[in-house]
Protein backbone atom coordinates (compact mmCIF):
# COMPACT_ATOMS: atom_id res chain seq x y z
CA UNK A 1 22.50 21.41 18.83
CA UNK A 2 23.43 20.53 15.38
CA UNK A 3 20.79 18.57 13.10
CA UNK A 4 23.66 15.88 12.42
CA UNK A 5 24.38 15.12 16.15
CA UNK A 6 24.38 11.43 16.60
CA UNK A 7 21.65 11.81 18.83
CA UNK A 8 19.32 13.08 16.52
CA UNK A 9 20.58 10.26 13.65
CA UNK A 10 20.00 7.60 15.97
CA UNK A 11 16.78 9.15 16.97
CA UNK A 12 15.30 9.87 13.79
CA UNK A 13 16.37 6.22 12.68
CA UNK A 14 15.37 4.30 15.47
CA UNK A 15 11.69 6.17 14.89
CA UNK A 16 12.09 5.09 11.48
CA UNK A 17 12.75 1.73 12.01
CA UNK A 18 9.87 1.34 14.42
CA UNK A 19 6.87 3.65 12.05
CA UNK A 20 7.99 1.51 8.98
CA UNK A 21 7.93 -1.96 10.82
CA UNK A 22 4.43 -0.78 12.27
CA UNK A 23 3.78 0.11 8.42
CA UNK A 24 5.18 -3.70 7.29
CA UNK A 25 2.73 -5.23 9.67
CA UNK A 26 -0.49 -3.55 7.58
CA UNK A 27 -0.99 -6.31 5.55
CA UNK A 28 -1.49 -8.88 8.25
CA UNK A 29 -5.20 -8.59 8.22
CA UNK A 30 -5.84 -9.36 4.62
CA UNK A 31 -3.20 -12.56 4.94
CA UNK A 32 -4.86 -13.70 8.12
CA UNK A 33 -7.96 -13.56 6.17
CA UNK A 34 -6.46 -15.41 3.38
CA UNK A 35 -5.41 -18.33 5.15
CA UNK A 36 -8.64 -18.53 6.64
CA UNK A 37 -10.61 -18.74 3.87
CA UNK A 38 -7.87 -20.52 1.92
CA UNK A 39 -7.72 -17.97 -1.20
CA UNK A 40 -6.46 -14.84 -2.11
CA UNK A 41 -10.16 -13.60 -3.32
CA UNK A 42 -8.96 -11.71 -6.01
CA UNK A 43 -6.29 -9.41 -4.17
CA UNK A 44 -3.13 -9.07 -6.17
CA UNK A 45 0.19 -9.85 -5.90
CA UNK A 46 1.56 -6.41 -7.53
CA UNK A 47 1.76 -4.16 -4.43
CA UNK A 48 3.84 -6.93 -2.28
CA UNK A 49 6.04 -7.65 -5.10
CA UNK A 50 6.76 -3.71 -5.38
CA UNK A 51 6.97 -3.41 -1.75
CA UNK A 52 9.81 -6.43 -1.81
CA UNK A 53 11.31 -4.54 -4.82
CA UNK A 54 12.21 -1.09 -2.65
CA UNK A 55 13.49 -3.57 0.42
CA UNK A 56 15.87 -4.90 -1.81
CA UNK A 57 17.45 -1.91 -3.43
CA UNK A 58 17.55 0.07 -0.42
CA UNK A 59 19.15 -2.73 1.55
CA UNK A 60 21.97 -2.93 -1.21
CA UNK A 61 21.76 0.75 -1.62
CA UNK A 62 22.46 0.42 2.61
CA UNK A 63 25.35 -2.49 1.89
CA UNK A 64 27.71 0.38 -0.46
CA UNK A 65 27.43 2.53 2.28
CA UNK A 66 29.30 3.57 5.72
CA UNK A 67 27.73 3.54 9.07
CA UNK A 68 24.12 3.02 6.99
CA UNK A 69 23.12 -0.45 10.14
CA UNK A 70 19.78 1.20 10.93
CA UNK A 71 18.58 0.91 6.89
CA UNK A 72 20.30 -2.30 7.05
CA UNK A 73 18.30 -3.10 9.98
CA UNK A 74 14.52 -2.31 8.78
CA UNK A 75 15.44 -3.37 4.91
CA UNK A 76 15.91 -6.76 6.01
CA UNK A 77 13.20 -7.51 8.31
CA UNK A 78 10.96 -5.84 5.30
CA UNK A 79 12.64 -8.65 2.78
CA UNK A 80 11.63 -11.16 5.62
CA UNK A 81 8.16 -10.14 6.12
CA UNK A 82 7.30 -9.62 2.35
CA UNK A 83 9.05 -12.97 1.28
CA UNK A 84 6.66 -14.21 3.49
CA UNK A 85 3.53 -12.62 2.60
CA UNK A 86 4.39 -13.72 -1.16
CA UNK A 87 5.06 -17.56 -0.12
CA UNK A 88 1.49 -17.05 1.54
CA UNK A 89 -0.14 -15.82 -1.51
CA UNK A 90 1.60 -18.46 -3.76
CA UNK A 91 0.45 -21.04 -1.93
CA UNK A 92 -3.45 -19.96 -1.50
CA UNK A 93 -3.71 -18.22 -5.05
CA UNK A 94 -5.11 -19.62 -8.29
CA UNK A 95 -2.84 -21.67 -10.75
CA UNK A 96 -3.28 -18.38 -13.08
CA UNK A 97 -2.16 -15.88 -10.30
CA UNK A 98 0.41 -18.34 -9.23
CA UNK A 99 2.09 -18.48 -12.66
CA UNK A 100 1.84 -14.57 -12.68
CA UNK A 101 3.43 -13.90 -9.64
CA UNK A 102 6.05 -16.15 -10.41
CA UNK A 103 6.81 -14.92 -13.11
CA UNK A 104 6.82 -11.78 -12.03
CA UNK A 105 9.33 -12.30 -9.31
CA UNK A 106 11.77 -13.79 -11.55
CA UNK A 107 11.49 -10.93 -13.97
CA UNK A 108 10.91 -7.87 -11.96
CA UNK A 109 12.40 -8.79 -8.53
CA UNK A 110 15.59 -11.16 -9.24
CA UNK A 111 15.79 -10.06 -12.60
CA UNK A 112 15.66 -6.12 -12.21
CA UNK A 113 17.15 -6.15 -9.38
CA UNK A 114 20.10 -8.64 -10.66
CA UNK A 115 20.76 -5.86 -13.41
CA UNK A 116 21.03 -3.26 -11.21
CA UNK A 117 23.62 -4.98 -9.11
CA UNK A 118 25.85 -6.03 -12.12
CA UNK A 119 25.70 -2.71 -14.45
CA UNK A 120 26.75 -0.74 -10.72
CA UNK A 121 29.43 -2.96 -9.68
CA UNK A 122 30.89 -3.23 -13.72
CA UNK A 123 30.56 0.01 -14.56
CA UNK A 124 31.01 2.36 -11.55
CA UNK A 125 33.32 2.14 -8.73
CA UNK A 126 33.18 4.08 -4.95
CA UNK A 127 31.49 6.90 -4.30
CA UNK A 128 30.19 7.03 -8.07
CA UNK A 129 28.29 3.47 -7.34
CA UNK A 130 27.21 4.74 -4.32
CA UNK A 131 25.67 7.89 -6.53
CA UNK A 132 24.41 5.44 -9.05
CA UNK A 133 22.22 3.66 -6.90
CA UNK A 134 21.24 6.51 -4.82
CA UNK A 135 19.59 7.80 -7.33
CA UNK A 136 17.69 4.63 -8.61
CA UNK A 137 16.89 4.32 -5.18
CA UNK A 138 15.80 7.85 -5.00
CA UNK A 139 13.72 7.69 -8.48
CA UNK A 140 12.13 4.44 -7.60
CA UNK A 141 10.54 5.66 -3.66
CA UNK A 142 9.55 8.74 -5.96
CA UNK A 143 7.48 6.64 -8.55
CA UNK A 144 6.15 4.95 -5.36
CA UNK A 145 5.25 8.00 -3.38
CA UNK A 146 2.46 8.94 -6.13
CA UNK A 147 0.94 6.19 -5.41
CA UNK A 148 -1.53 7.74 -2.90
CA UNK A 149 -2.69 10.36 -6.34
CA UNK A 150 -5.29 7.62 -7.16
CA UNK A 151 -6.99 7.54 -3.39
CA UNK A 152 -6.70 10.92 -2.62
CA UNK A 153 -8.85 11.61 -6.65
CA UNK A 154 -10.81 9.21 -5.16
CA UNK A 155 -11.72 10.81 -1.86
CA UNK A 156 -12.66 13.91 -4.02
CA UNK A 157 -14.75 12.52 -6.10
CA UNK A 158 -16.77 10.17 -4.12
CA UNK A 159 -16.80 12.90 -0.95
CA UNK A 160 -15.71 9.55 1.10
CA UNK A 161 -12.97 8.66 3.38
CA UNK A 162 -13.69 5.49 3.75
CA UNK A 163 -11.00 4.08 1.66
CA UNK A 164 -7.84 5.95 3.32
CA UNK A 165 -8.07 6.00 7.17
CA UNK A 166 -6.70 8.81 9.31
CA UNK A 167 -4.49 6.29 11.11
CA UNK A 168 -2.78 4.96 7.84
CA UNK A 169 -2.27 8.54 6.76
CA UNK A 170 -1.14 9.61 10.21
CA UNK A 171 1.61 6.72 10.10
CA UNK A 172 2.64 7.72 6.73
CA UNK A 173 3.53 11.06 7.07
CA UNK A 174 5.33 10.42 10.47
CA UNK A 175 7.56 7.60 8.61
CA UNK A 176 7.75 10.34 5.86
CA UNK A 177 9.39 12.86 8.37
CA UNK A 178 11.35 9.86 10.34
CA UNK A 179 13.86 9.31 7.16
CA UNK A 180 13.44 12.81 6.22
CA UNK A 181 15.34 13.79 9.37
CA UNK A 182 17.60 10.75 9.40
CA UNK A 183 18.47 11.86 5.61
CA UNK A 184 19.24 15.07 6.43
CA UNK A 185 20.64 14.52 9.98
CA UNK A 186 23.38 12.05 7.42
CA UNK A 187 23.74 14.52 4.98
CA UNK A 188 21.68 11.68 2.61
CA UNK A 189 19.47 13.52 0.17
CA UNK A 190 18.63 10.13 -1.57
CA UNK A 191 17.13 9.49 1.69
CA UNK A 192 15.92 12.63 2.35
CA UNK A 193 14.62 14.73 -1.26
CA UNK A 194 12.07 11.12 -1.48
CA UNK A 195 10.86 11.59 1.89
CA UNK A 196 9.97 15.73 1.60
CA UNK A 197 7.35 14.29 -1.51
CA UNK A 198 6.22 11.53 0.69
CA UNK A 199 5.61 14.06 3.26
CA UNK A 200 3.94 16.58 1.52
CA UNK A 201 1.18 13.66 0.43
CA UNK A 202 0.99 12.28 4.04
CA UNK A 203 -0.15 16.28 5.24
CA UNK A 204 -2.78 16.43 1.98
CA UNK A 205 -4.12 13.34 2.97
CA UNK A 206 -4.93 14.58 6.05
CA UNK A 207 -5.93 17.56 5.06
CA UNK A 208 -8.76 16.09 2.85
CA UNK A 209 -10.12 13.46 5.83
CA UNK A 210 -10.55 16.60 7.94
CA UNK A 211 -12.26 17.87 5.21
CA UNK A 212 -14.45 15.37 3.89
CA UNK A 213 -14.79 13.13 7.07
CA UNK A 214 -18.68 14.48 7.55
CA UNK A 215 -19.35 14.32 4.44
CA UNK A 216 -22.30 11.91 3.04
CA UNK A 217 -20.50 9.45 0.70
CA UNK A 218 -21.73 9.89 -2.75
CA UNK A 219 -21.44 6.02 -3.43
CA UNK A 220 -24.77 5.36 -1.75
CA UNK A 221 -27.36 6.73 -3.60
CA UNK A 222 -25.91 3.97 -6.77
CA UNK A 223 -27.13 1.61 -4.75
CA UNK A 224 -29.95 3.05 -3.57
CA UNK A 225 -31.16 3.77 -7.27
CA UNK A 226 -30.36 0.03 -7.59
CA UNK A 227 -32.71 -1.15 -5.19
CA UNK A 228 -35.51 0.99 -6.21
CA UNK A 229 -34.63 -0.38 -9.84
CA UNK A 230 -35.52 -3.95 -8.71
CA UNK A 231 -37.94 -2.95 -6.08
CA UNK A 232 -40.15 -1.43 -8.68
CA UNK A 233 -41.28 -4.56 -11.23
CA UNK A 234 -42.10 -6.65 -7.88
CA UNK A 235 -44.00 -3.94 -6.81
CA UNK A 236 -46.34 -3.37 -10.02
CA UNK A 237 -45.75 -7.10 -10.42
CA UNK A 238 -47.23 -7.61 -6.51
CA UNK A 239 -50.31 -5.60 -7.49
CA UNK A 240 -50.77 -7.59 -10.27
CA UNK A 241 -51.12 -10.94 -9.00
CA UNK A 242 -51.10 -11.18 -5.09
CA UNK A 243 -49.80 -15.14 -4.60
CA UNK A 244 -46.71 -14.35 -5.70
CA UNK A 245 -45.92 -11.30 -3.06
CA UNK A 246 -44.01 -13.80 -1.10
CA UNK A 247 -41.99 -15.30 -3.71
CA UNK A 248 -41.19 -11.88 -4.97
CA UNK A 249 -40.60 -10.43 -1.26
CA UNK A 250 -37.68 -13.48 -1.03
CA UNK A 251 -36.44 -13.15 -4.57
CA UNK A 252 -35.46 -9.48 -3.37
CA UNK A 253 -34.12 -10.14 0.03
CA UNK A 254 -32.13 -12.35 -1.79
CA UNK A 255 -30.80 -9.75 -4.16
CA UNK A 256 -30.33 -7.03 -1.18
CA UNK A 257 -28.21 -9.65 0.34
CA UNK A 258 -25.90 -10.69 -2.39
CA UNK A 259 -25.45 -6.31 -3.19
CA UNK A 260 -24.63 -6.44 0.69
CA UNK A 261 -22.37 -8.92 0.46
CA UNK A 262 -20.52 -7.08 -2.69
CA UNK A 263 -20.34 -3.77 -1.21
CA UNK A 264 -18.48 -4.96 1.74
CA UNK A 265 -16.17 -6.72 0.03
CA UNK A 266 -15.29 -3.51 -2.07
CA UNK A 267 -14.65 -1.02 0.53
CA UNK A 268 -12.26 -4.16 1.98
CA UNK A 269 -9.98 -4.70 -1.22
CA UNK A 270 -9.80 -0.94 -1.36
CA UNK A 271 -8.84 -0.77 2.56
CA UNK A 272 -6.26 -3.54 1.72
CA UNK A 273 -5.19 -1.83 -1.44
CA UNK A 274 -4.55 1.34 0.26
CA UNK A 275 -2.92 -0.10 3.42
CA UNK A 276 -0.53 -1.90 1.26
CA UNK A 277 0.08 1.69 -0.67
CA UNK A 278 1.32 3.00 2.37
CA UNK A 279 3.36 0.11 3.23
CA UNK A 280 5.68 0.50 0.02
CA UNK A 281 5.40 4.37 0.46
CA UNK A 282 6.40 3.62 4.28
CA UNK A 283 9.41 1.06 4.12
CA UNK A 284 11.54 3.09 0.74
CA UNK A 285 14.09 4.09 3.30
């Protein structure tokens, strides 16, 4: 059986569309949590705008091209569900993110993407603006698929896993080999030559939680050096004048809280920031 039987396209697409979908939904956590607590808590606007960015110019990349419904399909629902994730963080950010955001929209999203359409559609005709954008398309999911460089350096260097899951990494490199086959099943290596990267990084990924999913994170001790820092004056400081042991004893519970607090909200941005990495590396075709 031939790799471009329609079974395996629809196959390979229809797993596609499902993975990246699965992929879309990553973010919901983090939004849920924003509407809860009514702000955006410092979490950015960057990775949704980027992630809206790829919809878009795969879904008109999908648009120039024949029998191309299950990209049409997934493209759109990812324009839906990040349009909506973007109206949620407009509405709960800060005036200063706000203004960012919409600028950056304007500028990156409409106006990029608003260049792109005109320069193809003046300057190249058939299959030529079908090339054109394939490989803008192609380029762009390439630039997005090295995203994962920055958590996999630091996996290495802090001997932690804790800020790229197996699951997310699992997901990625099965989206990675959904479009790969649907490219090549097509005969689509804008679709595909993307995908083989974004593959290869989904298997490393892996490859390091296996390795350093034992492994004591090195983050820990910082804040155990911390704690002895401050523990230390109310010790000599406790010896020194015994009335004020209890005032002290608070004063530090106090301080072990608020570093509690702060390293559980890191870990989180980072889970969000990486879940949304895979979401743009998930959804380029």
């Amino acid at each position: 059986m031939a790799l471009n039987d329609p079974r395996f396209i629809l196959a390979f697409g229809i797993l596609g569309n499902i993975v990246s979908f699965l992929v879309y939904l990553a973010p919901l956590p983090t939004f849920w949590r924003i509407v809860k607590k009514k702000s955006t808590e410092g979490f950015q606007s960057i990775p949704y705008s980027v992630a809206l960015f790829s919809a878009m110019l795969t879904l008109y990349y999908a648009t120039l091209k024949e029998n191309a419904i299950l990209l049409l399909t997934i493209n759109s629902i990812g324009c839906l569900i990040e349009g909506i994730y973007l109206t949620i963080y407009m509405i709960y950010a800060t005036q200063t993110s706000r203004k960012f955001t919409f600028k950056l929209l304007i500028l990156f999203n409409l106006g990029t993407y608003l260049l792109i359409v005109m320069l193809a559609s003046e300057l190249t005709h058939g299959t030529l603006r079908v090339q054109v954008v394939g490989w803008i398309c192609a380029v762009f999911s390439v630039c997005v698929f090295a995203a994962p460089l920055s958590i996999m350096r630091l996996v290495i260097k802090t001997k932690s896993v804790e800020y790229m899951p197996f699951s997310l990494s699992f997901f990625l490199t099965l989206c990675a080999i959904s479009w790969l086959g649907y490219g090549l099943a097509v005969n689509d290596y804008f679709i595909a030559s993307p995908n083989i990267l974004g593959f290869l990084f989904g298997i490393v990924q892996m490859v390091l939680y296996m390795i350093y999913k034992n492994k004591k994170n090195e983050i820990l001790p910082t804040s155990t050096s911390q704690e002895l820092a401050v523990s230390k004056p109310e010790t000599s400081q406790d010896r020194e004048n015994s009335n004020s042991s209890s005032l002290n004893q608070q004063d530090l519970e106090a301080a072990k809280d608020d570093r509690r607090e702060n390293n559980k909200a890191v870990p989180e941005e980072a889970s969000e920031r990486n879940g949304y990495r895979a979401t743009c590396f998930g959804i380029s075709f």
